[in-house]
PDB file of N, CA and C in Angstrom:
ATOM      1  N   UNK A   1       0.841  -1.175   0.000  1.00  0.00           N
ATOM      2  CA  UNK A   1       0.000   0.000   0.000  1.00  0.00           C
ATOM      3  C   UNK A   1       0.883   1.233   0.000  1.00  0.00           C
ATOM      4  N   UNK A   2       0.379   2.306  -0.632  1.00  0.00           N
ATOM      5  CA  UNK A   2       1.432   3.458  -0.526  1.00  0.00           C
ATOM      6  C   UNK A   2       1.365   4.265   0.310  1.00  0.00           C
ATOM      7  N   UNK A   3       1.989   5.527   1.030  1.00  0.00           N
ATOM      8  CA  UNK A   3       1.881   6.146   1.356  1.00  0.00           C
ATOM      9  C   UNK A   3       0.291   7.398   1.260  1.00  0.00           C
ATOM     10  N   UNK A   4       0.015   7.268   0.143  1.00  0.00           N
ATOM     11  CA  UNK A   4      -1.153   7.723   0.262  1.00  0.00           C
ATOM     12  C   UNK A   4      -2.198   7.176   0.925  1.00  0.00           C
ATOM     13  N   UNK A   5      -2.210   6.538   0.870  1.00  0.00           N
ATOM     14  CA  UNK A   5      -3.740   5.438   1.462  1.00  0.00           C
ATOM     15  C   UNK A   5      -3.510   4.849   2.713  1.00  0.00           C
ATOM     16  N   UNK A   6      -4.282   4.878   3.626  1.00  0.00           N
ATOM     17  CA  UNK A   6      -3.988   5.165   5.031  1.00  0.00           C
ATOM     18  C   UNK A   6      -5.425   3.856   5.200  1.00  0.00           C
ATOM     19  N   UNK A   7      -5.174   3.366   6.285  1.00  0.00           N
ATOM     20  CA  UNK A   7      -7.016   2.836   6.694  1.00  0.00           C
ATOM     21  C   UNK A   7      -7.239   2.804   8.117  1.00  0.00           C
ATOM     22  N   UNK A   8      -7.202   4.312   8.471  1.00  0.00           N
ATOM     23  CA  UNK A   8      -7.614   5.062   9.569  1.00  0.00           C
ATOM     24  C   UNK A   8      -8.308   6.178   9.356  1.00  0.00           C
ATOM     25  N   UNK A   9      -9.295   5.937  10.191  1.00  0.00           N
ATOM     26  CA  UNK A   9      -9.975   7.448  10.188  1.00  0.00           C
ATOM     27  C   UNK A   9     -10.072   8.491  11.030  1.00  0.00           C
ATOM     28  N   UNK A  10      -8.910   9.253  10.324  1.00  0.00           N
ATOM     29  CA  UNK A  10      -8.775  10.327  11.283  1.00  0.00           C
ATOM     30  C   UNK A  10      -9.678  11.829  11.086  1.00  0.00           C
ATOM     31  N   UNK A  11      -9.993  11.655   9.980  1.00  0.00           N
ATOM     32  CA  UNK A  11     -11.341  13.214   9.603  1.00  0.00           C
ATOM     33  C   UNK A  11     -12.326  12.381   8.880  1.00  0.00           C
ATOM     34  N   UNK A  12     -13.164  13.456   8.689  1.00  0.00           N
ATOM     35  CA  UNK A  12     -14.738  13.100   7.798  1.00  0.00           C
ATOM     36  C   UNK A  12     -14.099  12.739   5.970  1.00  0.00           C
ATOM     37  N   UNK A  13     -13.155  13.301   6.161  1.00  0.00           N
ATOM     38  CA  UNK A  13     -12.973  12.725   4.424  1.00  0.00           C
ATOM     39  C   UNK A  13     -12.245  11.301   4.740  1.00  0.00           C
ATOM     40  N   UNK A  14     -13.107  10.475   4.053  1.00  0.00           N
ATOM     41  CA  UNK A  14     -13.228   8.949   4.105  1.00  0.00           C
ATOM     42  C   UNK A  14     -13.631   8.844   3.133  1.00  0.00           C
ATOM     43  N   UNK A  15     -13.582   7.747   2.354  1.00  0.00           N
ATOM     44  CA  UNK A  15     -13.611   7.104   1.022  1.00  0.00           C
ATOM     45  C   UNK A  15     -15.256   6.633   1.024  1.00  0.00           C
ATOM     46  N   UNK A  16     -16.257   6.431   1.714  1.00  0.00           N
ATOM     47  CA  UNK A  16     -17.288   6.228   1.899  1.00  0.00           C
ATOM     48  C   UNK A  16     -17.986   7.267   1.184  1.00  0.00           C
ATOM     49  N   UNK A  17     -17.384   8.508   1.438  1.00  0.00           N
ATOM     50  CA  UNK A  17     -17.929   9.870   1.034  1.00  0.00           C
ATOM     51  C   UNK A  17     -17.195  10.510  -0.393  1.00  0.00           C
ATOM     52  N   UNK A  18     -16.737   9.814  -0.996  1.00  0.00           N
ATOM     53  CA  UNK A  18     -15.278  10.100  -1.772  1.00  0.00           C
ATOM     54  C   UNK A  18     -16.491   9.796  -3.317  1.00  0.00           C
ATOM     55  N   UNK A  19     -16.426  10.503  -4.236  1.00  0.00           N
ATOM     56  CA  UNK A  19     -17.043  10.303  -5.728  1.00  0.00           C
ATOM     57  C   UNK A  19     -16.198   9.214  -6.174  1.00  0.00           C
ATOM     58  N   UNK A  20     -14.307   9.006  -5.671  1.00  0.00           N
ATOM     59  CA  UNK A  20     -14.012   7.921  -6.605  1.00  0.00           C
ATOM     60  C   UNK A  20     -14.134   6.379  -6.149  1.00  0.00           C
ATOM     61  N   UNK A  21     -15.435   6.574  -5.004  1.00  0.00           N
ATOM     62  CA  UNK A  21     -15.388   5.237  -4.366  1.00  0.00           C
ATOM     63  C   UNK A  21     -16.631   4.700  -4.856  1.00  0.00           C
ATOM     64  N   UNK A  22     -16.585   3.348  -5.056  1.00  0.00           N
ATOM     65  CA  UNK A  22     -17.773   2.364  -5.388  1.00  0.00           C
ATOM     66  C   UNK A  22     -17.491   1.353  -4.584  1.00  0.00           C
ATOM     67  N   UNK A  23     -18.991   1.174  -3.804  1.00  0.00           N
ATOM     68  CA  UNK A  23     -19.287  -0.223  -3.179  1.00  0.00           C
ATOM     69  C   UNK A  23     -20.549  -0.801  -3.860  1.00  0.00           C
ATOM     70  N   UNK A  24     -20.720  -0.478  -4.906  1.00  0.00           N
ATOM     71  CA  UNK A  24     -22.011  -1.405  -5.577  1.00  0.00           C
ATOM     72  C   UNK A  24     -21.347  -2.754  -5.966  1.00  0.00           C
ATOM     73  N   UNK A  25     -22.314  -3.639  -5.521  1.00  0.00           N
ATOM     74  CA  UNK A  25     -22.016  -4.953  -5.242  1.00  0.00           C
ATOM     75  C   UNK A  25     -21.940  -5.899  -6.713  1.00  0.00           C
ATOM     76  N   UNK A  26     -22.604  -5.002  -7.778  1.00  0.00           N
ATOM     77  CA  UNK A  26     -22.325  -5.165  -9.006  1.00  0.00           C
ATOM     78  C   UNK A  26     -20.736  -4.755  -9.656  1.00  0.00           C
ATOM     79  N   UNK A  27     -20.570  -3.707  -9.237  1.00  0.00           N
ATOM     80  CA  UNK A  27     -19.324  -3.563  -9.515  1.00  0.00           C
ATOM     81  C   UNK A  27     -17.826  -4.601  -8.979  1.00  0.00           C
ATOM     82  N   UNK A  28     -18.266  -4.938  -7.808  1.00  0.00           N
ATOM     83  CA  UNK A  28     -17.100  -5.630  -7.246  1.00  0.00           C
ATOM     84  C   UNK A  28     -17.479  -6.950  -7.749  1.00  0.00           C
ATOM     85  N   UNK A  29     -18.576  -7.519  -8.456  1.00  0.00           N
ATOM     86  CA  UNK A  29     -18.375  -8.915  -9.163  1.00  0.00           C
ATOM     87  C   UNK A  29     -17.728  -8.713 -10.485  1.00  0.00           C
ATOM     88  N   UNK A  30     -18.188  -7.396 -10.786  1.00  0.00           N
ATOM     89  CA  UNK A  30     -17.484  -6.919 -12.177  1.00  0.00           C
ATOM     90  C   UNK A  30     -16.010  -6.825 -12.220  1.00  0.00           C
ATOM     91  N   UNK A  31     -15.741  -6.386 -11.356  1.00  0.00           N
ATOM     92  CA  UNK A  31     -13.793  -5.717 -11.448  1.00  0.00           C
ATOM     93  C   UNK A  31     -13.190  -7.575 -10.294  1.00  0.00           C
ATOM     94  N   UNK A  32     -13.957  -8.068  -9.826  1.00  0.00           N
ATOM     95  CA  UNK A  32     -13.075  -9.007  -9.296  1.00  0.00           C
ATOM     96  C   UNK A  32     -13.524 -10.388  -9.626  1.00  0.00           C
ATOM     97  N   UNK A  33     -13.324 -10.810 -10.696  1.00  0.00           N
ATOM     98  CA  UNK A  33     -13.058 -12.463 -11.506  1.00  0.00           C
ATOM     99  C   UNK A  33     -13.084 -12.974  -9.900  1.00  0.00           C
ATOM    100  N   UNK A  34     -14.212 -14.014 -10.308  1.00  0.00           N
ATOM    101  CA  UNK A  34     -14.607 -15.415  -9.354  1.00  0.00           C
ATOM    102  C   UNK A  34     -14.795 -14.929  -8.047  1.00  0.00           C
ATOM    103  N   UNK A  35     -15.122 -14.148  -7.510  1.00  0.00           N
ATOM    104  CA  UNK A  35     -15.741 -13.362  -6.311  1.00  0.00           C
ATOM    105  C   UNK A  35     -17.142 -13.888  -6.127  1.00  0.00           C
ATOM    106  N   UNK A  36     -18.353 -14.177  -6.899  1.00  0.00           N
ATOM    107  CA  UNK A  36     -19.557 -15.044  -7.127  1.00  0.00           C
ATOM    108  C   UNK A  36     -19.246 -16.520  -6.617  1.00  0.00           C
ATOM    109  N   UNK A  37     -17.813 -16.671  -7.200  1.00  0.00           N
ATOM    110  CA  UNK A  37     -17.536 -18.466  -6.456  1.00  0.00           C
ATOM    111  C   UNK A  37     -17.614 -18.123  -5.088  1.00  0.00           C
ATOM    112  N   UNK A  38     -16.685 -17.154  -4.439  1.00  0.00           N
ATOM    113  CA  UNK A  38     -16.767 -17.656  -2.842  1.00  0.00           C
ATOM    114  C   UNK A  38     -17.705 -16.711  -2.163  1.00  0.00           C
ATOM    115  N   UNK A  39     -18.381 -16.131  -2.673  1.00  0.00           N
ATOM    116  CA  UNK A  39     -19.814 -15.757  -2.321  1.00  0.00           C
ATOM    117  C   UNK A  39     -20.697 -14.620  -3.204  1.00  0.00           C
ATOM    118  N   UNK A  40     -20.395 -13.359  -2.933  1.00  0.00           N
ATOM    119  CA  UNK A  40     -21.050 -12.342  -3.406  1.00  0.00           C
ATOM    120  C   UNK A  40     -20.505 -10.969  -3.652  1.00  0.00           C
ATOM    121  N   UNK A  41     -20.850 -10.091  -4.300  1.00  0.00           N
ATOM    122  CA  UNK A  41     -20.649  -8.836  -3.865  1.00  0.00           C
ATOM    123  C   UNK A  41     -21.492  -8.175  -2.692  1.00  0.00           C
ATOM    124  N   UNK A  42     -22.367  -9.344  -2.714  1.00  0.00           N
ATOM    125  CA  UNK A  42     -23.575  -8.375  -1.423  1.00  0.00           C
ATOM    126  C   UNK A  42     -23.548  -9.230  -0.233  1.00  0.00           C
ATOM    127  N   UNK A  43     -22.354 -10.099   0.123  1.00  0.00           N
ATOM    128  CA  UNK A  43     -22.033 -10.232   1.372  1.00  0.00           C
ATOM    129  C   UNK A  43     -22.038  -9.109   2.544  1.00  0.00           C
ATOM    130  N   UNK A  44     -22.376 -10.024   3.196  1.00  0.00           N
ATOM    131  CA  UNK A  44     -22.396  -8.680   4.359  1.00  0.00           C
ATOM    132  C   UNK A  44     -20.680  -8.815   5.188  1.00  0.00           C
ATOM    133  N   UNK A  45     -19.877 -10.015   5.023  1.00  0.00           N
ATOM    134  CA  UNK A  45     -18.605  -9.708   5.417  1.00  0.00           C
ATOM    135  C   UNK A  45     -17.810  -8.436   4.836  1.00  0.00           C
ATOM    136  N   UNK A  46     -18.112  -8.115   3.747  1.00  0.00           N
ATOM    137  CA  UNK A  46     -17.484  -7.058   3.044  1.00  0.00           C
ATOM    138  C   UNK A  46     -18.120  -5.673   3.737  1.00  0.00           C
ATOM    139  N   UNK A  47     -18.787  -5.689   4.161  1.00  0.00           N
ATOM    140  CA  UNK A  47     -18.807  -4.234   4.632  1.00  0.00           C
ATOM    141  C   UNK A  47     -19.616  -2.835   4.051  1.00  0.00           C
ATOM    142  N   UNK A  48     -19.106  -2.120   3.951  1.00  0.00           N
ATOM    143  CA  UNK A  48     -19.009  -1.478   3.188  1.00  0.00           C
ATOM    144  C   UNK A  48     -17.859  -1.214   2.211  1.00  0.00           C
ATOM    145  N   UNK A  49     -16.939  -1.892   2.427  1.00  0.00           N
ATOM    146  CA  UNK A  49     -15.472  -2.199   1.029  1.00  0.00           C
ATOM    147  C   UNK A  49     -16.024  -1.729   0.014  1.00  0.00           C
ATOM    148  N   UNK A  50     -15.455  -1.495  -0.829  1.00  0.00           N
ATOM    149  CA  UNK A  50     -15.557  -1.122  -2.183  1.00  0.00           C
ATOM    150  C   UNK A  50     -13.991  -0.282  -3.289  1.00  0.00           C
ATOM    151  N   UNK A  51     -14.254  -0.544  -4.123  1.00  0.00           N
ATOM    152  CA  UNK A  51     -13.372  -0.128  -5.076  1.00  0.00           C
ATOM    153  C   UNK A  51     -13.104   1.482  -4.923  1.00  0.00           C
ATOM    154  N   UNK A  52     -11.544   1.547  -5.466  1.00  0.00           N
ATOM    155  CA  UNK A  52     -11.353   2.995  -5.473  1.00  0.00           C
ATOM    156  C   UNK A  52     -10.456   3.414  -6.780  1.00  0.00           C
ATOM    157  N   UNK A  53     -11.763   4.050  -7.192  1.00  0.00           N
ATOM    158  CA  UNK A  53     -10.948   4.431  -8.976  1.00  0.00           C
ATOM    159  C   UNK A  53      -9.741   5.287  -9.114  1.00  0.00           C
ATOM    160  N   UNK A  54      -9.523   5.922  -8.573  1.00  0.00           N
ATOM    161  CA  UNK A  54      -8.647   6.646  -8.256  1.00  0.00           C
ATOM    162  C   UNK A  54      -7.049   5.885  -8.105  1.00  0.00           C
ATOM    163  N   UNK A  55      -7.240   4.869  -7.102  1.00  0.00           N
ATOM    164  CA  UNK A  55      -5.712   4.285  -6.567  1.00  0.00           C
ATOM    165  C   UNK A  55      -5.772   2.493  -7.655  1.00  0.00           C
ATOM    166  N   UNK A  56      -7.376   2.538  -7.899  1.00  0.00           N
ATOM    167  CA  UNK A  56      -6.950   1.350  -8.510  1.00  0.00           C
ATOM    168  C   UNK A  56      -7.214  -0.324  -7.721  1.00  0.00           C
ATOM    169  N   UNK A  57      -8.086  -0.216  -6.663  1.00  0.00           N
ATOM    170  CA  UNK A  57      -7.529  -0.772  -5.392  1.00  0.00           C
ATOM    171  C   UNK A  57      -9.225  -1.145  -4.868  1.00  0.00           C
ATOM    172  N   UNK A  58      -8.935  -2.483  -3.579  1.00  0.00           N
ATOM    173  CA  UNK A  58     -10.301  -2.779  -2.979  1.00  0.00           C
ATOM    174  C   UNK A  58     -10.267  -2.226  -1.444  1.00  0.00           C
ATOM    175  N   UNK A  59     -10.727  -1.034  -1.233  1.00  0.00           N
ATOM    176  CA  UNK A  59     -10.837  -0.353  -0.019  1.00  0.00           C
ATOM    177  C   UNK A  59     -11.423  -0.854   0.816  1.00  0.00           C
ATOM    178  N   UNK A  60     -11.129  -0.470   2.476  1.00  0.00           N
ATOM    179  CA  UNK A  60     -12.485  -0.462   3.547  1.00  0.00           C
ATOM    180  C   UNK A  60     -12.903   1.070   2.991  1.00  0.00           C
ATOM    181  N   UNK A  61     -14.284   1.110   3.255  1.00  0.00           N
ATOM    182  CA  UNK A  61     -14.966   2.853   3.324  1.00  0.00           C
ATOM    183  C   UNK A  61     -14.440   4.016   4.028  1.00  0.00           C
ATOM    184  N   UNK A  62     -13.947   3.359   5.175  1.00  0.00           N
ATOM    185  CA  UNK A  62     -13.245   3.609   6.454  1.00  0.00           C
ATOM    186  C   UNK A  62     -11.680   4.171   5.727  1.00  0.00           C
ATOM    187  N   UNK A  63     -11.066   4.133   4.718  1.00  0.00           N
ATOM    188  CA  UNK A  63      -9.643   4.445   4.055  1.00  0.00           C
ATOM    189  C   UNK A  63      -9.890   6.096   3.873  1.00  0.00           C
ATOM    190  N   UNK A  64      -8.919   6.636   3.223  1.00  0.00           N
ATOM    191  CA  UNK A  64      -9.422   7.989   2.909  1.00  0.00           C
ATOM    192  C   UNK A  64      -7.228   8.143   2.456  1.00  0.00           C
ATOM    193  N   UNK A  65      -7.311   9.151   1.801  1.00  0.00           N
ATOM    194  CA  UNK A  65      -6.358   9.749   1.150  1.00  0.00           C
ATOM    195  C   UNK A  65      -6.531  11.073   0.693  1.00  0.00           C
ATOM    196  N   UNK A  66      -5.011  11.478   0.295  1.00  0.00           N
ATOM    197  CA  UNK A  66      -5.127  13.059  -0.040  1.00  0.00           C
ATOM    198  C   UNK A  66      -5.825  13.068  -1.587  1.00  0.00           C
ATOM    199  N   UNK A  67      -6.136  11.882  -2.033  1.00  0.00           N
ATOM    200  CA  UNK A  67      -6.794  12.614  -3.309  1.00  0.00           C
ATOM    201  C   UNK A  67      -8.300  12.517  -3.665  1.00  0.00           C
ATOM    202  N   UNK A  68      -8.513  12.500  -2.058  1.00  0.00           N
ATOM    203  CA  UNK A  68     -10.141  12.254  -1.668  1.00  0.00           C
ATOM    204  C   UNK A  68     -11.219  13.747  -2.365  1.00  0.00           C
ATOM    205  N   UNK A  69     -12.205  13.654  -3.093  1.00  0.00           N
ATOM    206  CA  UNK A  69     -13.124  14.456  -3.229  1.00  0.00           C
ATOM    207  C   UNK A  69     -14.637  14.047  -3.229  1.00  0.00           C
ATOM    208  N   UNK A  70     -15.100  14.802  -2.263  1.00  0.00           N
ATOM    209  CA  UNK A  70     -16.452  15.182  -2.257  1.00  0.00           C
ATOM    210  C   UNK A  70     -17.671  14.143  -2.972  1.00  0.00           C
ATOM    211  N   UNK A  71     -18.500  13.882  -2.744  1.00  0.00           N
ATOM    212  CA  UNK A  71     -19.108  13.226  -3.936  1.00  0.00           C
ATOM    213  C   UNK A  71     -20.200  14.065  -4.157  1.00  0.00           C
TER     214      UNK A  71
END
């Protein structure tokens, strides 16, 4: 993980709130091959996780970075 991406939350800008974050459960069967085999995107172990277009990457919501914006 780089220096940018942290998975602490130390302010309100969190990736939950972030435009380049997706947790649609469609999307994470989409971007992650055989994820349907060991269960779902709409597991409830996952959280709120979701993808982050930005870094490229499968986040907690809970992450946040400096190239966080607004949604």
């Amino acid at each position: 993980m780089s220096a940018s991406a942290s998975t602490s939350v130390k302010t309100e800008r969190h990736c939950a709130a972030c435009r380049h974050f997706d947790n649609a459960p469609e999307s994470l069967e989409a971007a992650i091959p055989g994820l349907r085999v060991m269960g779902s995107g709409y597991s409830s172990v996952r959280n709120a996780d979701g993808l982050c277009a930005m870094h490229q990457r499968y986040l907690s919501a809970a992450s946040y970075c400096e190239q966080y914006a607004i949604r």
